[in-house]
Structure formats: structure tokens, C-alpha cells
N, C-alpha and C. Protein backbone atom coordinates (compact mmCIF):
# COMPACT_ATOMS: atom_id res chain seq x y z
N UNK A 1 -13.90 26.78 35.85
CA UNK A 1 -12.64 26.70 35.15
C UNK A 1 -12.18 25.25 35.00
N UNK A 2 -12.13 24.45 36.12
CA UNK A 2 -11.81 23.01 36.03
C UNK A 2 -12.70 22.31 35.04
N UNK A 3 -14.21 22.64 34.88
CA UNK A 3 -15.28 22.18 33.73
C UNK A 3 -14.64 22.20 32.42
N UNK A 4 -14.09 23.58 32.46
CA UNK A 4 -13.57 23.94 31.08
C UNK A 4 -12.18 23.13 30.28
N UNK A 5 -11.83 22.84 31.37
CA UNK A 5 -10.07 22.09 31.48
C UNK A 5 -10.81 20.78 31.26
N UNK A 6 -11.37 20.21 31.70
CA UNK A 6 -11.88 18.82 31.84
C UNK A 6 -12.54 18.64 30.09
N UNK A 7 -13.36 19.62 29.80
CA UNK A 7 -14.02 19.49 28.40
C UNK A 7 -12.63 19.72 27.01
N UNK A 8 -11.95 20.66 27.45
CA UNK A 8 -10.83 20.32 26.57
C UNK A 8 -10.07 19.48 26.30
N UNK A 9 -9.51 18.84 27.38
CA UNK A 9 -8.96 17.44 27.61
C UNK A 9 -9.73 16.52 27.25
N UNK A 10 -11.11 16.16 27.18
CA UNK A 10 -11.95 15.93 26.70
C UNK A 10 -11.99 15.83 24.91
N UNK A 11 -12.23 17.14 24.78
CA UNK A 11 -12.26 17.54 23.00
C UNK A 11 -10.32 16.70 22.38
N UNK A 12 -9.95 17.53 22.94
CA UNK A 12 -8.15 16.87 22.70
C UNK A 12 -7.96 15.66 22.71
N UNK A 13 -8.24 14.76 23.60
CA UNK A 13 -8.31 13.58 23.40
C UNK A 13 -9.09 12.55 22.21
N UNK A 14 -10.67 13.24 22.04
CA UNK A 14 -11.18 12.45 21.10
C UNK A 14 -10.28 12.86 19.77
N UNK A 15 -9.96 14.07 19.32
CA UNK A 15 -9.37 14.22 18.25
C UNK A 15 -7.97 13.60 17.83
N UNK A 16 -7.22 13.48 18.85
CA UNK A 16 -6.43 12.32 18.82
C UNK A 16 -6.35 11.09 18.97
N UNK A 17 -7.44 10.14 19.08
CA UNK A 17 -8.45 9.02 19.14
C UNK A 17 -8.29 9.29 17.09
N UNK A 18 -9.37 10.30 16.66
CA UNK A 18 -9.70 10.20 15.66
C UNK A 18 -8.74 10.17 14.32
N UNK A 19 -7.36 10.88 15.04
CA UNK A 19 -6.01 11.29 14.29
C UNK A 19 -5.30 9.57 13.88
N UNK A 20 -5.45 8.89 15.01
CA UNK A 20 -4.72 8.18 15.59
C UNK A 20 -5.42 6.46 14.14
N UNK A 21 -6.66 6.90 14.80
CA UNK A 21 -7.32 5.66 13.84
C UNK A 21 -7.13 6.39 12.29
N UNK A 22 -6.98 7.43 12.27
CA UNK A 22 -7.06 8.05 10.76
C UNK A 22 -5.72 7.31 10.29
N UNK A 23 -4.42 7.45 10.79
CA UNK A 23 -3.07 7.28 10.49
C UNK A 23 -3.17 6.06 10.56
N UNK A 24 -3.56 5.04 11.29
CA UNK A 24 -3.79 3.83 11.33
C UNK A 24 -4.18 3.19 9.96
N UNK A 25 -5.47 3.49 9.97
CA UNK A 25 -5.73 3.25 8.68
C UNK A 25 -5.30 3.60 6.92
N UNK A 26 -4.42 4.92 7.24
CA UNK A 26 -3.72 5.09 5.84
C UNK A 26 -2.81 4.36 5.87
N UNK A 27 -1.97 3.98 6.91
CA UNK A 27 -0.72 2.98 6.74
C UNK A 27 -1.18 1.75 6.86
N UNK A 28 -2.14 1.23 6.79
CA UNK A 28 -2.68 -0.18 6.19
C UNK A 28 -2.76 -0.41 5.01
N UNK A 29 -3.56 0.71 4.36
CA UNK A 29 -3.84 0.71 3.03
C UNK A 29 -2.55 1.10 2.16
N UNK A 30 -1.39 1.75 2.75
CA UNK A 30 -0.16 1.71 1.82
C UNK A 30 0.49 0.51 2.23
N UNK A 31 0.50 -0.24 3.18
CA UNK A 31 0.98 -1.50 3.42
C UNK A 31 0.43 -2.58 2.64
N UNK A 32 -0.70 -2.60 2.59
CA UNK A 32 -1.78 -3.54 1.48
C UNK A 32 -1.04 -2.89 0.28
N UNK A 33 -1.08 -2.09 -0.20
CA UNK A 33 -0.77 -1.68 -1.65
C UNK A 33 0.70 -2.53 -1.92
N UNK A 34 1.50 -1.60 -1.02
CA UNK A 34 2.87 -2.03 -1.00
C UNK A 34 3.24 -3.67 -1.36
N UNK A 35 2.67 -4.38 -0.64
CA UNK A 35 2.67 -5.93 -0.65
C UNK A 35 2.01 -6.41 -2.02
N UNK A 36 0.96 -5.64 -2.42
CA UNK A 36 0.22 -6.06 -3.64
C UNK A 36 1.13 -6.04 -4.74
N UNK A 37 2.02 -4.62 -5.05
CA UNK A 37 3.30 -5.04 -5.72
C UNK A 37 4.37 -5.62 -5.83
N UNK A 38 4.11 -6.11 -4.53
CA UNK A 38 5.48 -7.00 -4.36
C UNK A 38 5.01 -7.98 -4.97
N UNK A 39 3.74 -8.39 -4.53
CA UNK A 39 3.38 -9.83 -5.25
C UNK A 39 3.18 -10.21 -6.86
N UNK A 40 3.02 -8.93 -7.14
CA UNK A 40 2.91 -8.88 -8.46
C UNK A 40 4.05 -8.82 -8.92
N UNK A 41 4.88 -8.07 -8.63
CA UNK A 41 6.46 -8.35 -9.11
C UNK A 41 6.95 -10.03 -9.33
N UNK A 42 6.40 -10.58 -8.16
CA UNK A 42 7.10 -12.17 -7.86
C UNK A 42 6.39 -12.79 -9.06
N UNK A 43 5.26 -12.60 -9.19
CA UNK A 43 4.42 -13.25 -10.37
C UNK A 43 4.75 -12.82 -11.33
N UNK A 44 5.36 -11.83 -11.66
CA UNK A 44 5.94 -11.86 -13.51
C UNK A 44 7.29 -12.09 -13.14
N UNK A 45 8.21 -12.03 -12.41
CA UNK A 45 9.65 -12.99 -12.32
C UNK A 45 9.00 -14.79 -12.51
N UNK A 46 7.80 -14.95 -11.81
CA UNK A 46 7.91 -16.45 -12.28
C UNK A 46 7.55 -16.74 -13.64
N UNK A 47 7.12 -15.58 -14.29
CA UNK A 47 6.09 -16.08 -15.62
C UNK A 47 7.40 -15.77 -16.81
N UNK A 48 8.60 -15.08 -16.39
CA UNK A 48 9.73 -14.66 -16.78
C UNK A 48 10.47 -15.91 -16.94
N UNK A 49 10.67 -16.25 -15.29
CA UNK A 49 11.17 -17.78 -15.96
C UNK A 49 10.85 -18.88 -16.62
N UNK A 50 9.61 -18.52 -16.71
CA UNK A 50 8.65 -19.55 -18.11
C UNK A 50 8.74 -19.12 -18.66
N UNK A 51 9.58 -18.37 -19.39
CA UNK A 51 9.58 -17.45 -20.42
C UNK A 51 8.24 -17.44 -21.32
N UNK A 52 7.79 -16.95 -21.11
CA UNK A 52 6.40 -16.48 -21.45
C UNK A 52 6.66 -14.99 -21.94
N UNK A 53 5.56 -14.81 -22.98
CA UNK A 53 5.76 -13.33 -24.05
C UNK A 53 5.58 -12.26 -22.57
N UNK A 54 6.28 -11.12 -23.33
CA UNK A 54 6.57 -9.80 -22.03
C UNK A 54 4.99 -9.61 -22.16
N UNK A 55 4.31 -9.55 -23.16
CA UNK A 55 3.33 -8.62 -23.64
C UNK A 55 2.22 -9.21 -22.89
N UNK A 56 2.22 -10.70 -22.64
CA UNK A 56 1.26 -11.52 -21.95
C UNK A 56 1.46 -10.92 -20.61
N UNK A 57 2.58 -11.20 -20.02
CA UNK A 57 3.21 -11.05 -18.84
C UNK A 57 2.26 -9.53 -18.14
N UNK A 58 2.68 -8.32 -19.12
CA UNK A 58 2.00 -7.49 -19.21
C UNK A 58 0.83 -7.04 -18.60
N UNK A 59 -0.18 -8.18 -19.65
CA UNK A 59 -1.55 -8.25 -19.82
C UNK A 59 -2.21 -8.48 -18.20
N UNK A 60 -1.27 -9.74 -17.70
CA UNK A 60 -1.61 -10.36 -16.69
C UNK A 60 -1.85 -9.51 -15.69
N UNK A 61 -0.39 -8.79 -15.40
CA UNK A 61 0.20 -8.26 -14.11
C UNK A 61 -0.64 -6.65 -14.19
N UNK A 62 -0.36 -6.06 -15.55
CA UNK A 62 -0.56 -5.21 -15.14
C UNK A 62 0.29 -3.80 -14.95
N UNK A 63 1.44 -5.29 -15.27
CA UNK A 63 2.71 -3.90 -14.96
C UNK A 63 3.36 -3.71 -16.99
N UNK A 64 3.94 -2.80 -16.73
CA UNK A 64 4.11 -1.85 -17.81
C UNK A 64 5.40 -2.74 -18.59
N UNK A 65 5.90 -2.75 -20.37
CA UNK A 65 6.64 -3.58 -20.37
C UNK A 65 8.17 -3.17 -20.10
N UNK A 66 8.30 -1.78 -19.77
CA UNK A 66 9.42 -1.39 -19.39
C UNK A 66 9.82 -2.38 -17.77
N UNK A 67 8.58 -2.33 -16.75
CA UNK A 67 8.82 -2.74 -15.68
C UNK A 67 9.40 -4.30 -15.68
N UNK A 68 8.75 -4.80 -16.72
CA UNK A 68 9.11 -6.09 -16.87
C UNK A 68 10.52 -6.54 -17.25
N UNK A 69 10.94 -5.27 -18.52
CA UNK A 69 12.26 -5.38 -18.61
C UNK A 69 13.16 -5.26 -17.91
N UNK A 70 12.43 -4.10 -16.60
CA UNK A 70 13.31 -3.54 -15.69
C UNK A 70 13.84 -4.97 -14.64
N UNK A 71 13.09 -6.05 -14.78
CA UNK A 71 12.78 -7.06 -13.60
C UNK A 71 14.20 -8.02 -14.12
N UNK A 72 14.23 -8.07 -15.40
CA UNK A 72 15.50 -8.95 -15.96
C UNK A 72 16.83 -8.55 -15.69
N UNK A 73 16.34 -7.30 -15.48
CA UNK A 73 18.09 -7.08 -15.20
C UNK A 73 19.11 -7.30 -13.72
């Protein structure tokens, strides 16, 4: 019986090991994302204040020209 307790605690543990690095790693990759738009945001506010065409701006970033409009206001 103690074998059995020991192998579960066992099994339970690695799967929360495996949970643990799983969650780890999705909140990196929305943290990376997250930041990637931020940066991209900052880079068409600067290309904004060079007033530079939306449509270029666009081209560059990536972002949509509503978003761009959305950034002026």
C-alpha cells in the first residue's frame, strides 16, 4: 500500500512538473507577443511624428490603418 502511495505521489508530482513548465511557457510566449505590440505601437507613433503616409506606416508595422488612426487620438 505505501508502494502504491509512493508511485502516486510520484505520477502527481511529475504531472505537475509537466503542468507547471507547460504554463510557464504559454505565459512567455503571450509576454513575447504582448511586448512585440507594444513595440510596434511605439514604432508607428514615431513614424507618426514624422509624419510619414498612414499607408507606409501600415506597410511597415503591420498594423491595420484604422489602428494607426486609432494611435492619433
Amino acid at each position: 500500500m505505501l508502494d502504491q502511495m509512493a508511485k502516486d505521489r510520484d505520477t502527481y508530482e511529475a504531472k505537475l512538473s509537466t503542468a507547471e513548465r507547460r504554463g510557464i511557457s504559454i505565459g512567455t510566449a503571450k509576454g513575447i507577443g504582448i511586448g512585440s505590440k507594444q513595440k510596434t505601437i511605439e514604432l508607428a507613433r514615431n513614424m507618426l511624428e514624422k509624419e510619414l503616409p498612414h499607408d507606409l506606416i501600415s506597410e511597415i508595422t503591420g498594423l491595420t490603418l484604422q489602428e494607426i488612426k486609432n494611435l492619433q487620438e
